[in-house]
PDB file of N, CA and C in Angstrom:
ATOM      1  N   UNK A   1      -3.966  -7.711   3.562  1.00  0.00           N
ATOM      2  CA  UNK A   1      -4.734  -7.629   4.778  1.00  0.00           C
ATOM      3  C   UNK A   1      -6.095  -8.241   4.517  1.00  0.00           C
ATOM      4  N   UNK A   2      -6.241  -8.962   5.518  1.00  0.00           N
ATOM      5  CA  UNK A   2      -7.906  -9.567   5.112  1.00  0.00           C
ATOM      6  C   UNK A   2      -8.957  -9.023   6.379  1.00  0.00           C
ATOM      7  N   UNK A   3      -9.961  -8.112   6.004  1.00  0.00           N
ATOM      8  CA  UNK A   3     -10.706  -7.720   7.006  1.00  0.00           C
ATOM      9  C   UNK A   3     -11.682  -8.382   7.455  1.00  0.00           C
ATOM     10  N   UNK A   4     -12.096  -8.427   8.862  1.00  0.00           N
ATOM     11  CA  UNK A   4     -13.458  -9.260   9.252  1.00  0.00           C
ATOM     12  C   UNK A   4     -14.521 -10.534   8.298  1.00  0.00           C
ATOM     13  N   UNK A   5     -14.918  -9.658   7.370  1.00  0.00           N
ATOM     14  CA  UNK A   5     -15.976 -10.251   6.219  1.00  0.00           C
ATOM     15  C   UNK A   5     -14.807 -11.052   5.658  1.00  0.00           C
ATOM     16  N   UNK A   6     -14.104 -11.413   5.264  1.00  0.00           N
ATOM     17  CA  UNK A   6     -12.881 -11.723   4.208  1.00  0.00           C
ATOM     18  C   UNK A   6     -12.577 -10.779   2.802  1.00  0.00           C
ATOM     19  N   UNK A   7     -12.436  -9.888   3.863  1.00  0.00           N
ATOM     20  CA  UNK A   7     -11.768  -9.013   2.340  1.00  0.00           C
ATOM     21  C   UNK A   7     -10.358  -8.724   2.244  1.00  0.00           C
ATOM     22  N   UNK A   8      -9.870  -8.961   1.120  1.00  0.00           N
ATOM     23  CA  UNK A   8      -8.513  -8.822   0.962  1.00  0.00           C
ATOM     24  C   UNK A   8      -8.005  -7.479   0.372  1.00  0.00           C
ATOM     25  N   UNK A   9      -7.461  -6.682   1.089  1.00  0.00           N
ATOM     26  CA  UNK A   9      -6.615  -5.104   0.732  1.00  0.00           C
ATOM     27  C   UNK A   9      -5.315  -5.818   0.407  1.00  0.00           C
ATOM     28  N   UNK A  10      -5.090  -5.323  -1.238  1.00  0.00           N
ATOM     29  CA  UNK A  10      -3.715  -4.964  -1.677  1.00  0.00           C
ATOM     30  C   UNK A  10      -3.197  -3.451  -2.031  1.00  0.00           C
ATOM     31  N   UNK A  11      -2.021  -3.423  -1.186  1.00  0.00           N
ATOM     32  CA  UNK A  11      -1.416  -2.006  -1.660  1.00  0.00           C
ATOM     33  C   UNK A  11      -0.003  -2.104  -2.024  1.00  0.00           C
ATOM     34  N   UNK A  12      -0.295  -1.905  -3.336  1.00  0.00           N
ATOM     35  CA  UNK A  12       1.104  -2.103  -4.335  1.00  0.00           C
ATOM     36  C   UNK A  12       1.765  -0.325  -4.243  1.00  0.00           C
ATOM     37  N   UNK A  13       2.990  -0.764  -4.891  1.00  0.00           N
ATOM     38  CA  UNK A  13       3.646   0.479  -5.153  1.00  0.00           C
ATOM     39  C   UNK A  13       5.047   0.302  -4.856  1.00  0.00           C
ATOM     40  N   UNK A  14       6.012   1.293  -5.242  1.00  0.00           N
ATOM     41  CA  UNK A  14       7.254   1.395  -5.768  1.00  0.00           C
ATOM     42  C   UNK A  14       7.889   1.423  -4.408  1.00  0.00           C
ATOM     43  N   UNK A  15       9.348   0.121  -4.409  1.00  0.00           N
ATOM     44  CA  UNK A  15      10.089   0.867  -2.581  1.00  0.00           C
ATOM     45  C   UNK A  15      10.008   2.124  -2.127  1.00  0.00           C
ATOM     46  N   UNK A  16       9.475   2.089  -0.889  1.00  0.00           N
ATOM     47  CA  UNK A  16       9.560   3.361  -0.536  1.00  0.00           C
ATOM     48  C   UNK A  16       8.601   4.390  -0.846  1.00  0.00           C
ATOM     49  N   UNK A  17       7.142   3.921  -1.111  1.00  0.00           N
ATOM     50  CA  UNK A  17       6.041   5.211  -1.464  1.00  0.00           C
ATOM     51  C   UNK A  17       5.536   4.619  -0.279  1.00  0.00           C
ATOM     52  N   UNK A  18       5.446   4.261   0.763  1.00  0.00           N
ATOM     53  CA  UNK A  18       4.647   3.829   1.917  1.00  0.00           C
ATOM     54  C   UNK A  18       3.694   2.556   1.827  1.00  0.00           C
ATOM     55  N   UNK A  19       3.937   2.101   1.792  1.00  0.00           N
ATOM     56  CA  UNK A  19       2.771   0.324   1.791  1.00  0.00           C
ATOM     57  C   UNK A  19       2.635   0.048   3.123  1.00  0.00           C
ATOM     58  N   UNK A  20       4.144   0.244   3.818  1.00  0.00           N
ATOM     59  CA  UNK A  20       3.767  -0.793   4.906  1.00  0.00           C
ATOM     60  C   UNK A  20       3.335   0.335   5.846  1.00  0.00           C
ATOM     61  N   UNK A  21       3.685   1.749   5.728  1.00  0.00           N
ATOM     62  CA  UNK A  21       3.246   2.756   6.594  1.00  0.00           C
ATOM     63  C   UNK A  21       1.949   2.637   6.736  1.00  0.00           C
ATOM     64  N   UNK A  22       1.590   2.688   5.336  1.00  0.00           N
ATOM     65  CA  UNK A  22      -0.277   2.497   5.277  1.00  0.00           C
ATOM     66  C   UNK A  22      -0.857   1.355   5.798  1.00  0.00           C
ATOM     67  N   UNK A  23       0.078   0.161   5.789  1.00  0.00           N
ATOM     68  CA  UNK A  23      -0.591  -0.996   6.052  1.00  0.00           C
ATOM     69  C   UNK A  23      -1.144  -1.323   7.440  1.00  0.00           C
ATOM     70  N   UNK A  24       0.340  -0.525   8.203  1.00  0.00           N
ATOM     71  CA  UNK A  24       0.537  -0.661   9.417  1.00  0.00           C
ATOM     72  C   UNK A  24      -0.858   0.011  10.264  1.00  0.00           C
ATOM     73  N   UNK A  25      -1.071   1.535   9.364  1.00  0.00           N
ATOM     74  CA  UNK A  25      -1.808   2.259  10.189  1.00  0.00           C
ATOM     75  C   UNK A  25      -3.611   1.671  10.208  1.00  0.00           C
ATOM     76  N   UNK A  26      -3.609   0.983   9.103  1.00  0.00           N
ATOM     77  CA  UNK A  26      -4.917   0.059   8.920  1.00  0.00           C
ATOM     78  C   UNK A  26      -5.232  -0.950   9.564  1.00  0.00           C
ATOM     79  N   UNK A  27      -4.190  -1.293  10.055  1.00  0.00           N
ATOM     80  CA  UNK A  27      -4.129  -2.239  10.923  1.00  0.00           C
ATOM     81  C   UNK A  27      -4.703  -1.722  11.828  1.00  0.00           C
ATOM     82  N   UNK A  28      -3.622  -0.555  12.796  1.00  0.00           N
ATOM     83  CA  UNK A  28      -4.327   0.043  13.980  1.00  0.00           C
ATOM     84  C   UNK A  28      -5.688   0.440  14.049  1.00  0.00           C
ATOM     85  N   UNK A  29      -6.320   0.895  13.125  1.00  0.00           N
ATOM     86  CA  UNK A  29      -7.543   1.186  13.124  1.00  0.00           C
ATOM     87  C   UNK A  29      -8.774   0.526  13.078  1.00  0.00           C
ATOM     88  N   UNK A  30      -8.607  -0.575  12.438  1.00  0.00           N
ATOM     89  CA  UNK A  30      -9.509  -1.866  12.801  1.00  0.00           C
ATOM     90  C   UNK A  30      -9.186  -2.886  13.892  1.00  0.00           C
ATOM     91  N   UNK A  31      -7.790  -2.736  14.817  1.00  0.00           N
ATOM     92  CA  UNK A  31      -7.551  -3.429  15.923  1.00  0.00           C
ATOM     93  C   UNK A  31      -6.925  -4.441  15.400  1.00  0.00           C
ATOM     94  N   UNK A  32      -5.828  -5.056  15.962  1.00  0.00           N
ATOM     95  CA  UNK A  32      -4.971  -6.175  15.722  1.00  0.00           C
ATOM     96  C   UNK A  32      -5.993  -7.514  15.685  1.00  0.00           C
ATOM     97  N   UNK A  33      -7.459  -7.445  16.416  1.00  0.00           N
ATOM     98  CA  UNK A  33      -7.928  -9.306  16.306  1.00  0.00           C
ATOM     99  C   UNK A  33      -8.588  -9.289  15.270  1.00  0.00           C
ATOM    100  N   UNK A  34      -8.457  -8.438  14.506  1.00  0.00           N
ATOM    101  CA  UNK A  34      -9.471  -8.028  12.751  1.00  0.00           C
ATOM    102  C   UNK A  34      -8.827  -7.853  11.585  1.00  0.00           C
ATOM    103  N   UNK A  35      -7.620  -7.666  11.508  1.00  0.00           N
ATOM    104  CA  UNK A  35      -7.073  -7.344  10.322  1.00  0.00           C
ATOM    105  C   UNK A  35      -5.458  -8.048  10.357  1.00  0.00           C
ATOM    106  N   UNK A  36      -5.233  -8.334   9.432  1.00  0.00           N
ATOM    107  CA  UNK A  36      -3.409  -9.185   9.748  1.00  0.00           C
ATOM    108  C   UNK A  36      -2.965  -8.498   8.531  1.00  0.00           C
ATOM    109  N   UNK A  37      -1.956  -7.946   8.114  1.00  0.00           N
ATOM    110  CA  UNK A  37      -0.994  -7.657   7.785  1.00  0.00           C
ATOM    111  C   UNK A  37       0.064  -8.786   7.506  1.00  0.00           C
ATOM    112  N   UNK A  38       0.129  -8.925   6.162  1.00  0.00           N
ATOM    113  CA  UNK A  38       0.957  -9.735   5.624  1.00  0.00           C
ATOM    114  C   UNK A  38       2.015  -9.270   4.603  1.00  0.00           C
ATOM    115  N   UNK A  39       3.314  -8.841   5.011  1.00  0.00           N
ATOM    116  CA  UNK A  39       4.099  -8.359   4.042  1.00  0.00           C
ATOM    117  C   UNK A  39       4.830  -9.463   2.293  1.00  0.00           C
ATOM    118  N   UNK A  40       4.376  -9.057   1.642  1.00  0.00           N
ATOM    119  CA  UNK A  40       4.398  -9.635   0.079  1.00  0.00           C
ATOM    120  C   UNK A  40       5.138  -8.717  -0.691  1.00  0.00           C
ATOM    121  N   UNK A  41       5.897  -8.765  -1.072  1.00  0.00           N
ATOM    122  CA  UNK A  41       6.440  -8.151  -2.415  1.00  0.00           C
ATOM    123  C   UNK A  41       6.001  -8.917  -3.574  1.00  0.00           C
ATOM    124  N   UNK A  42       4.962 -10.104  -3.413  1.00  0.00           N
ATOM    125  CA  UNK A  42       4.350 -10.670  -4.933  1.00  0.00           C
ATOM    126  C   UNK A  42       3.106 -10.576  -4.207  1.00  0.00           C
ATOM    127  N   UNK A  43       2.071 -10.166  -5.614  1.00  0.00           N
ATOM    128  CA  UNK A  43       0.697 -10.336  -5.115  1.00  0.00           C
ATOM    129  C   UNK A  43       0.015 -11.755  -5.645  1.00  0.00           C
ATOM    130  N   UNK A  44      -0.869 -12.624  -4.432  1.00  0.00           N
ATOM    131  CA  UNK A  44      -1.172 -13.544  -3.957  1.00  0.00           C
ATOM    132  C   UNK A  44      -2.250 -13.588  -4.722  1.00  0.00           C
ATOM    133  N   UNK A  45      -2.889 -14.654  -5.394  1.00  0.00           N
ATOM    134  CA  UNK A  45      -4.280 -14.513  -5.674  1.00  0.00           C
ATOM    135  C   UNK A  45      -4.950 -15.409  -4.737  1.00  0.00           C
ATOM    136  N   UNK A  46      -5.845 -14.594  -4.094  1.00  0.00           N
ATOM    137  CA  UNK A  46      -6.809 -15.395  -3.233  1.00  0.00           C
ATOM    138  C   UNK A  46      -8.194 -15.834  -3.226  1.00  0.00           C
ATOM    139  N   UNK A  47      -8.797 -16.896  -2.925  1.00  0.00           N
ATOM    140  CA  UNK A  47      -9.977 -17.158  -3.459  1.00  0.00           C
ATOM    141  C   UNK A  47     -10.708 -16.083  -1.325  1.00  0.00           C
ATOM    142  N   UNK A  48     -11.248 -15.275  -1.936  1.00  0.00           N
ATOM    143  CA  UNK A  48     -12.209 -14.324  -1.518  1.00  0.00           C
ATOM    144  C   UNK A  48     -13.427 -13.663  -1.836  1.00  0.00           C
ATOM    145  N   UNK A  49     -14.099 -13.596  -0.894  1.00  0.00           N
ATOM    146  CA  UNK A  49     -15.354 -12.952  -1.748  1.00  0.00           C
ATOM    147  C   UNK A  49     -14.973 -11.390  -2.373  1.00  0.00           C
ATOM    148  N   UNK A  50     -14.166 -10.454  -1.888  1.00  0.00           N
ATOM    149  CA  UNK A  50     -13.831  -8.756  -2.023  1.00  0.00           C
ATOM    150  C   UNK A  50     -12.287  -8.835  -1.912  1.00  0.00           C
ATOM    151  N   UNK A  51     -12.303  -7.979  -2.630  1.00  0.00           N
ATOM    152  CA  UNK A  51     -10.472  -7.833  -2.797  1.00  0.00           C
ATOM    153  C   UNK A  51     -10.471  -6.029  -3.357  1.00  0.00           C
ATOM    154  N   UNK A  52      -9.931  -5.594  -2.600  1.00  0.00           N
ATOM    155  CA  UNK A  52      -9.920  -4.132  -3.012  1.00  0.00           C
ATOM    156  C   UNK A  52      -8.072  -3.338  -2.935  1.00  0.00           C
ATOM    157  N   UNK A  53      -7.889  -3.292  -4.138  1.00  0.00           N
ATOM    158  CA  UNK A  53      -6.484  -2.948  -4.990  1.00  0.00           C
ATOM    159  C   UNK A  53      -6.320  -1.356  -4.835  1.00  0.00           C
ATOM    160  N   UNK A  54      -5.381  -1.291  -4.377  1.00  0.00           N
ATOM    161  CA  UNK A  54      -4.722   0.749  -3.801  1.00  0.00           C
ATOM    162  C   UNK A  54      -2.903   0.415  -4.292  1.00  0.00           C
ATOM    163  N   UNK A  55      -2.961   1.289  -5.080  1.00  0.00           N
ATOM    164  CA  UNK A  55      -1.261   1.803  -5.575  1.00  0.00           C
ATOM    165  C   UNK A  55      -0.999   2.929  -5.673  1.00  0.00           C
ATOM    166  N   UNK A  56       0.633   2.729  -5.091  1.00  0.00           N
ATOM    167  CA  UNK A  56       0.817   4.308  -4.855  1.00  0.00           C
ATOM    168  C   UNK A  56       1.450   4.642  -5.962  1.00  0.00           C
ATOM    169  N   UNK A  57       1.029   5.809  -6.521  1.00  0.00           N
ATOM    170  CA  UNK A  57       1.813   6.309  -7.882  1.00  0.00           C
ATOM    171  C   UNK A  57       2.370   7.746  -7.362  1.00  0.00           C
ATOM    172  N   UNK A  58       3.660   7.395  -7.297  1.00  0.00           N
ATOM    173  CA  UNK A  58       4.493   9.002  -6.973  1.00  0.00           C
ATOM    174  C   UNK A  58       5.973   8.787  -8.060  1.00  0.00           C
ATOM    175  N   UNK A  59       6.577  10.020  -8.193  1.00  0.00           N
ATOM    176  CA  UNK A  59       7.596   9.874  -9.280  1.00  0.00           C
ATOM    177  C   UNK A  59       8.787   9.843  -8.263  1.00  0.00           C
ATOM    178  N   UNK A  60       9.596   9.295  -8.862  1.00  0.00           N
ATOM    179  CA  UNK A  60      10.812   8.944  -8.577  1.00  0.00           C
ATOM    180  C   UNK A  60      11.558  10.084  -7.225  1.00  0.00           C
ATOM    181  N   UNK A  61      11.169  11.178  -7.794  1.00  0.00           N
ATOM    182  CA  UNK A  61      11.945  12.464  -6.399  1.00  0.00           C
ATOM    183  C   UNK A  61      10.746  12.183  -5.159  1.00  0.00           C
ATOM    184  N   UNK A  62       9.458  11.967  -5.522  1.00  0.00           N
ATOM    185  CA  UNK A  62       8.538  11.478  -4.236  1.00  0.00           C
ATOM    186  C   UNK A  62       8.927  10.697  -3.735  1.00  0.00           C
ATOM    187  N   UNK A  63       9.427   9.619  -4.114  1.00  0.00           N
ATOM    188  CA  UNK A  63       9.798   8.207  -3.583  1.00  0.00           C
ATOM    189  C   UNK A  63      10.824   8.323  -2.733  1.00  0.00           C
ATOM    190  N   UNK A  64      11.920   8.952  -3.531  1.00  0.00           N
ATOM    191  CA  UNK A  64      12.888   9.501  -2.738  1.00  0.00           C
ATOM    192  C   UNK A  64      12.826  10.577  -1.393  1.00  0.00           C
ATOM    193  N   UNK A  65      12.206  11.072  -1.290  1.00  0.00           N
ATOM    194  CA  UNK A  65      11.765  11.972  -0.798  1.00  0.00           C
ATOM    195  C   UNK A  65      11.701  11.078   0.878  1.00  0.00           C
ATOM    196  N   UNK A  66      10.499  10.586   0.483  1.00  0.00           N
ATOM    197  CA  UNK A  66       9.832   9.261   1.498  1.00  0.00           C
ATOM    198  C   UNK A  66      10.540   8.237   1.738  1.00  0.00           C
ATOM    199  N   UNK A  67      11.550   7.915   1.122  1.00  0.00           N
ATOM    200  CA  UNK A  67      12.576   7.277   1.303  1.00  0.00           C
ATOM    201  C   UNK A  67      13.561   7.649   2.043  1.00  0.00           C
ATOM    202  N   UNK A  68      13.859   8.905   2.311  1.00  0.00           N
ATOM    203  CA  UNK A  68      14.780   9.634   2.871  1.00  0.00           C
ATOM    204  C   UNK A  68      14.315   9.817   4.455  1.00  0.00           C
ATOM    205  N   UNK A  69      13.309   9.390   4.782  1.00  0.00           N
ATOM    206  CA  UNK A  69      12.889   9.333   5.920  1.00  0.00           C
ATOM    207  C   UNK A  69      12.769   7.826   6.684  1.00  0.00           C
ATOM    208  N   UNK A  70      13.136   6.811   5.734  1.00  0.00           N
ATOM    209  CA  UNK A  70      12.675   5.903   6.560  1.00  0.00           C
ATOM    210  C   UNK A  70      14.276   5.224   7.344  1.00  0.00           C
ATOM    211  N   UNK A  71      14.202   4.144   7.852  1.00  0.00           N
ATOM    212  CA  UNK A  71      15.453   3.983   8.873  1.00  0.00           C
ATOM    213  C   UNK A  71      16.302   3.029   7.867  1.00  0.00           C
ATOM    214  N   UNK A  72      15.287   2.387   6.780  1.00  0.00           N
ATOM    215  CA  UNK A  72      16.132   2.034   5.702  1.00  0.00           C
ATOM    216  C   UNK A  72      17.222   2.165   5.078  1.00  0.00           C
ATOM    217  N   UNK A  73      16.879   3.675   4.547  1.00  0.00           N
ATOM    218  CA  UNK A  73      17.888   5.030   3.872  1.00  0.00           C
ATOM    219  C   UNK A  73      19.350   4.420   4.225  1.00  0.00           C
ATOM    220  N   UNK A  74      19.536   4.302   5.102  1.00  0.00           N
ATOM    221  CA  UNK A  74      21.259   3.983   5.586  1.00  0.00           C
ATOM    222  C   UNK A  74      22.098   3.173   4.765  1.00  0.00           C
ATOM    223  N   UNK A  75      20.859   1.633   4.674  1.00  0.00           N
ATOM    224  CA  UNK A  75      21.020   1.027   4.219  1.00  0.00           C
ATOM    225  C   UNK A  75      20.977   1.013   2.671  1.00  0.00           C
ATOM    226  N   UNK A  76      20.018   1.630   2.109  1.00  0.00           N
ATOM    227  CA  UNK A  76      19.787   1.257   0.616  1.00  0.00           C
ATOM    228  C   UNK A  76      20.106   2.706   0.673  1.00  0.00           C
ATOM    229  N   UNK A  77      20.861   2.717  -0.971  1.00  0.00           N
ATOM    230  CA  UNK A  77      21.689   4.276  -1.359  1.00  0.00           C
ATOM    231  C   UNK A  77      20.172   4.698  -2.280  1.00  0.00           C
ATOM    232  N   UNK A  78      20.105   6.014  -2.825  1.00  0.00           N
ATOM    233  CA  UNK A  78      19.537   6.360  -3.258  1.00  0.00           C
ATOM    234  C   UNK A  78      19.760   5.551  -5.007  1.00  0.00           C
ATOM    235  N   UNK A  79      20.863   5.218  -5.135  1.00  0.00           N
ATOM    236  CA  UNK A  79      21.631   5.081  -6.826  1.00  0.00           C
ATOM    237  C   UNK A  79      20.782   3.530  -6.689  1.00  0.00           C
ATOM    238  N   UNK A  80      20.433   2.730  -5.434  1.00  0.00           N
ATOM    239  CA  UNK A  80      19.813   1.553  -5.549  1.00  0.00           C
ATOM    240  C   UNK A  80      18.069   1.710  -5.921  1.00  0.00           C
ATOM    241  N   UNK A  81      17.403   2.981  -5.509  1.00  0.00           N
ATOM    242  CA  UNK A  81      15.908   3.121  -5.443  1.00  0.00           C
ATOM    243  C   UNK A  81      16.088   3.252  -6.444  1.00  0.00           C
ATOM    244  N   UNK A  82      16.787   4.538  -7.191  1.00  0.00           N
ATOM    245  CA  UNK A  82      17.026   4.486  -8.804  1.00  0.00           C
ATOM    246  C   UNK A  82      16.621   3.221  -9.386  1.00  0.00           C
ATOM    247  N   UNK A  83      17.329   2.292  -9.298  1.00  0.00           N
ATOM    248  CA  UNK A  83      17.672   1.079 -10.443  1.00  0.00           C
ATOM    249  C   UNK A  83      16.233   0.687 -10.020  1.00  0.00           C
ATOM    250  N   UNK A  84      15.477  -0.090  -8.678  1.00  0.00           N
ATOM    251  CA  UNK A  84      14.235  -0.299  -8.538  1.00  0.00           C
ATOM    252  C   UNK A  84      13.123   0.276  -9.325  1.00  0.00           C
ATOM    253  N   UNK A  85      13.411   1.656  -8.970  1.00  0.00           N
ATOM    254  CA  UNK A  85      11.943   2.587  -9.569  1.00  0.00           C
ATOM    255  C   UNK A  85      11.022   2.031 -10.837  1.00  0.00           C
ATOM    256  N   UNK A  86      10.117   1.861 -10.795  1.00  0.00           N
ATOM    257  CA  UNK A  86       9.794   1.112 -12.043  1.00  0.00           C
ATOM    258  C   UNK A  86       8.509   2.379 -12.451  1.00  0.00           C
ATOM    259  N   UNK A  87       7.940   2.708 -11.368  1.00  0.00           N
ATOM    260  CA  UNK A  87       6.748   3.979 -12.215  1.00  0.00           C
ATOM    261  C   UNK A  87       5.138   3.462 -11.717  1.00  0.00           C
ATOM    262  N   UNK A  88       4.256   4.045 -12.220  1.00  0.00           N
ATOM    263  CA  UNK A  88       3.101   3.562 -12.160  1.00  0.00           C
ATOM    264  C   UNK A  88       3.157   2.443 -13.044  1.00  0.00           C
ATOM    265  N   UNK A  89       2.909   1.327 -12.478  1.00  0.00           N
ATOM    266  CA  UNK A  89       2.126   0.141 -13.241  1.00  0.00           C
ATOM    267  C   UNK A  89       0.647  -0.224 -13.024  1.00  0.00           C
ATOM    268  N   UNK A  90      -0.350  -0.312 -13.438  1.00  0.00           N
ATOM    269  CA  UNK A  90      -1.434  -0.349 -13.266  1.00  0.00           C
ATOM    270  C   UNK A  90      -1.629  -1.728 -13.267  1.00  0.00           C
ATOM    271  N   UNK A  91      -2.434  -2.562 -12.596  1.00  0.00           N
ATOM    272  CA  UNK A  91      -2.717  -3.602 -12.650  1.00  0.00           C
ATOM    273  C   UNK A  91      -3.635  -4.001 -13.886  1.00  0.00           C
ATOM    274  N   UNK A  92      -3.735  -4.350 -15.303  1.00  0.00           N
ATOM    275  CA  UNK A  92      -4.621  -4.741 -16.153  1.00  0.00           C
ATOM    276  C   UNK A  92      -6.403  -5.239 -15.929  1.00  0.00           C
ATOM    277  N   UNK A  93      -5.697  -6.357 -14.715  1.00  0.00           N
ATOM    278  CA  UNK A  93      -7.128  -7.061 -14.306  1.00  0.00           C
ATOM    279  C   UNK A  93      -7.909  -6.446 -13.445  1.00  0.00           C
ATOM    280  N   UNK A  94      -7.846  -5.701 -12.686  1.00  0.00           N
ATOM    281  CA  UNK A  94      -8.275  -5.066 -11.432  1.00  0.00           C
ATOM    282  C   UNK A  94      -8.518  -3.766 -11.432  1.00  0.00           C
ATOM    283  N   UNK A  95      -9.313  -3.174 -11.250  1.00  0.00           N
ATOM    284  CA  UNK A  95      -9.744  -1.535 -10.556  1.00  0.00           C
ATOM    285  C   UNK A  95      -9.078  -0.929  -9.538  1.00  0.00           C
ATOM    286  N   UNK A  96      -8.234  -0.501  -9.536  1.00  0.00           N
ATOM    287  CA  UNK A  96      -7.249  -0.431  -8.493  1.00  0.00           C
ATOM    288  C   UNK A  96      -7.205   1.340  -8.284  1.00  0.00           C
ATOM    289  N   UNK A  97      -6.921   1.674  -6.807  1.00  0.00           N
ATOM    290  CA  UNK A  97      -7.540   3.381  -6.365  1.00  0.00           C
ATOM    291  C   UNK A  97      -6.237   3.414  -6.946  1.00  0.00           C
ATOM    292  N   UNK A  98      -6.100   4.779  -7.397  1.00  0.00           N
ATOM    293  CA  UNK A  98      -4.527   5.477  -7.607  1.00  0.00           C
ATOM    294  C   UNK A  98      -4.281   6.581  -6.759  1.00  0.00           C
ATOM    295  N   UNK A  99      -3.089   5.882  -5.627  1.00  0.00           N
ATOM    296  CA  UNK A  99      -2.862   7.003  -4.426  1.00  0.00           C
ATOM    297  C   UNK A  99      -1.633   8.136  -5.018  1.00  0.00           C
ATOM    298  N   UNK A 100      -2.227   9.196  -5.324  1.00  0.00           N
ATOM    299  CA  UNK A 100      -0.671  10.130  -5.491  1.00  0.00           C
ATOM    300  C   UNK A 100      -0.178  10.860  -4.363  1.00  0.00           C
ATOM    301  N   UNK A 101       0.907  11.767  -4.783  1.00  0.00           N
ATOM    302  CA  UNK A 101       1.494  12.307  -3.595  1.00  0.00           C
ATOM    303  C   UNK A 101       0.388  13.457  -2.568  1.00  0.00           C
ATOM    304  N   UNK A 102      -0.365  13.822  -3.313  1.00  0.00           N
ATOM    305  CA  UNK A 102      -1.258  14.831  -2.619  1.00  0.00           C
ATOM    306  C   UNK A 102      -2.119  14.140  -1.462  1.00  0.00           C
ATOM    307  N   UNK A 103      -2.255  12.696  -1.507  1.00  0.00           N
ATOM    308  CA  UNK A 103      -2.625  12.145  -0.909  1.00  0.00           C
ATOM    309  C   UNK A 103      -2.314  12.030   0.622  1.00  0.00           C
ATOM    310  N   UNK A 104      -2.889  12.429   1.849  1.00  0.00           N
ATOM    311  CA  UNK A 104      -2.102  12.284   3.190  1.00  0.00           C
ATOM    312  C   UNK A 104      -2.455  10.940   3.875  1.00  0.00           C
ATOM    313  N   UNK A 105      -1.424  10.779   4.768  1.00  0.00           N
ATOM    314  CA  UNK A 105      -1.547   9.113   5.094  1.00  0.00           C
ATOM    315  C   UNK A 105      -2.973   9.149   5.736  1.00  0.00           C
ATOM    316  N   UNK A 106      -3.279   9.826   6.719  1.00  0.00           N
ATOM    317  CA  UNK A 106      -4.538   9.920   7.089  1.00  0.00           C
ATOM    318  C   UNK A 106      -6.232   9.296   6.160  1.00  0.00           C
ATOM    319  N   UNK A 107      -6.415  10.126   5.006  1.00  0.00           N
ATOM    320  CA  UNK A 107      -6.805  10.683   3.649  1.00  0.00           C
ATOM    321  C   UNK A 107      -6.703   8.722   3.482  1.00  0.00           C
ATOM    322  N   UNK A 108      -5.773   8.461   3.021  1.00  0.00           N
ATOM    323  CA  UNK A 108      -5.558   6.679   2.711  1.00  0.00           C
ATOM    324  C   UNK A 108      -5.980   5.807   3.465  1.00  0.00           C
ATOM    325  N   UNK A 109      -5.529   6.108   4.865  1.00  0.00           N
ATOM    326  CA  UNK A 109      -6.271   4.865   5.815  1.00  0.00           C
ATOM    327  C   UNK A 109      -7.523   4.845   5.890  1.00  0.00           C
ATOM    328  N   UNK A 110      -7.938   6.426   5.694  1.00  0.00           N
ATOM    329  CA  UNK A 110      -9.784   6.458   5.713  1.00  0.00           C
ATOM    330  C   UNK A 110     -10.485   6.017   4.906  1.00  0.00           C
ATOM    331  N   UNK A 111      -9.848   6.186   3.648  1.00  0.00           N
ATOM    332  CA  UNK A 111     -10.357   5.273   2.447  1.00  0.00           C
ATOM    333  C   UNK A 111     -10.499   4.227   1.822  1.00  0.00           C
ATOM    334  N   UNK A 112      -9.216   3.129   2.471  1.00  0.00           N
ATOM    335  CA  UNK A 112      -9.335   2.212   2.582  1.00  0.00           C
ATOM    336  C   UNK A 112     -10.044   1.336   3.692  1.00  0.00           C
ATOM    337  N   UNK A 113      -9.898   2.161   4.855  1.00  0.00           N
ATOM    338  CA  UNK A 113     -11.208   1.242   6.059  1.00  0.00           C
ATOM    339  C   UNK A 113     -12.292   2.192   5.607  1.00  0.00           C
ATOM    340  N   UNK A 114     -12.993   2.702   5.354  1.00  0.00           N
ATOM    341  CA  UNK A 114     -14.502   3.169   4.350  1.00  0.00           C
ATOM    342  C   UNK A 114     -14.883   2.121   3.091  1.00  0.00           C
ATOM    343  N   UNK A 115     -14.002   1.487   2.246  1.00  0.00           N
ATOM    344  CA  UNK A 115     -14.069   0.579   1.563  1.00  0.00           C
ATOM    345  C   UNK A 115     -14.302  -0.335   2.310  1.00  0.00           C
ATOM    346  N   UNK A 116     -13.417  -1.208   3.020  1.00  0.00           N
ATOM    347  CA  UNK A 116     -13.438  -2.377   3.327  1.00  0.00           C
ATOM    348  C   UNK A 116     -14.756  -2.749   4.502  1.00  0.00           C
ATOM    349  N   UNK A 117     -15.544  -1.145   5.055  1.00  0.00           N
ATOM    350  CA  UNK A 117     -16.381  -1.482   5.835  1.00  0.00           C
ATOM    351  C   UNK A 117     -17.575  -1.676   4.858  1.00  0.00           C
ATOM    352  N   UNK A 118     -17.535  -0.990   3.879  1.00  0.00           N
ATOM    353  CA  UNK A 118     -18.905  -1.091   2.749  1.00  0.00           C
ATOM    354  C   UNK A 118     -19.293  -2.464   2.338  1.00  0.00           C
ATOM    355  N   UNK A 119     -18.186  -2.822   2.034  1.00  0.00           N
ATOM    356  CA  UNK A 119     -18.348  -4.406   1.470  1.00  0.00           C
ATOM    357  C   UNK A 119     -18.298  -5.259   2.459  1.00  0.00           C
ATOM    358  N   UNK A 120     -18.661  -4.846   3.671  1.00  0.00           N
ATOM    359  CA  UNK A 120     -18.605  -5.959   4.593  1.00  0.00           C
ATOM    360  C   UNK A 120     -20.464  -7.017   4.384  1.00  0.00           C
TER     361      UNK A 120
END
């Protein structure tokens, strides 16, 4: 997502811990002519002035969990999130927030549009 100023929000994390839930709702909150939403399963390096990195770290029964709710589920078996699951990976280069399960979607969108308005 690139906000107003050009800032670029990445939110990594494992199928199914919410990215695009979060992405979606960030969207709404800064209004569709301010923020775009770009779905990536690879992260992009972009020449920007701000780039602010959020991953969701939940364990495997969280994932599932949240997985079990989405309209996906039908489609992908649980024995497939299995084989996916890869865990927290931390990004090396980057400072990146670490969202866990205690975290409410609410709680995330606020924190990420509170970021992205600071550095404007």
């Amino acid at each position: 997502m690139v906000g107003k100023a050009g800032t670029l929000v990445v939110i990594r994390g494992n199928s199914g811990s919410g990215k695009s839930t979060t992405a979606i709702e960030v969207q709404q909150r800064f209004g569709r002519g301010t923020c775009a939403v770009v779905a990536q399963d690879v992260v992009l390096v972009a020449t920007t002035p701000h780039a602010l990195f959020y991953s969701f770290d939940l364990t495997l029964d969280q994932t599932l969990i949240r997985h079990a709710g989405r309209p996906l589920a039908a489609s992908i078996p649980e024995s497939t999130m299995r084989q996916w699951y890869r865990g927290w990976q931390p990004l090396p280069f980057v400072d990146e927030v670490r969202i866990d399960a205690d975290w409410s979607l609410d709680a995330i969108v606020d924190r990420i549009y509170r970021d992205v308005v600071a550095v404007r």
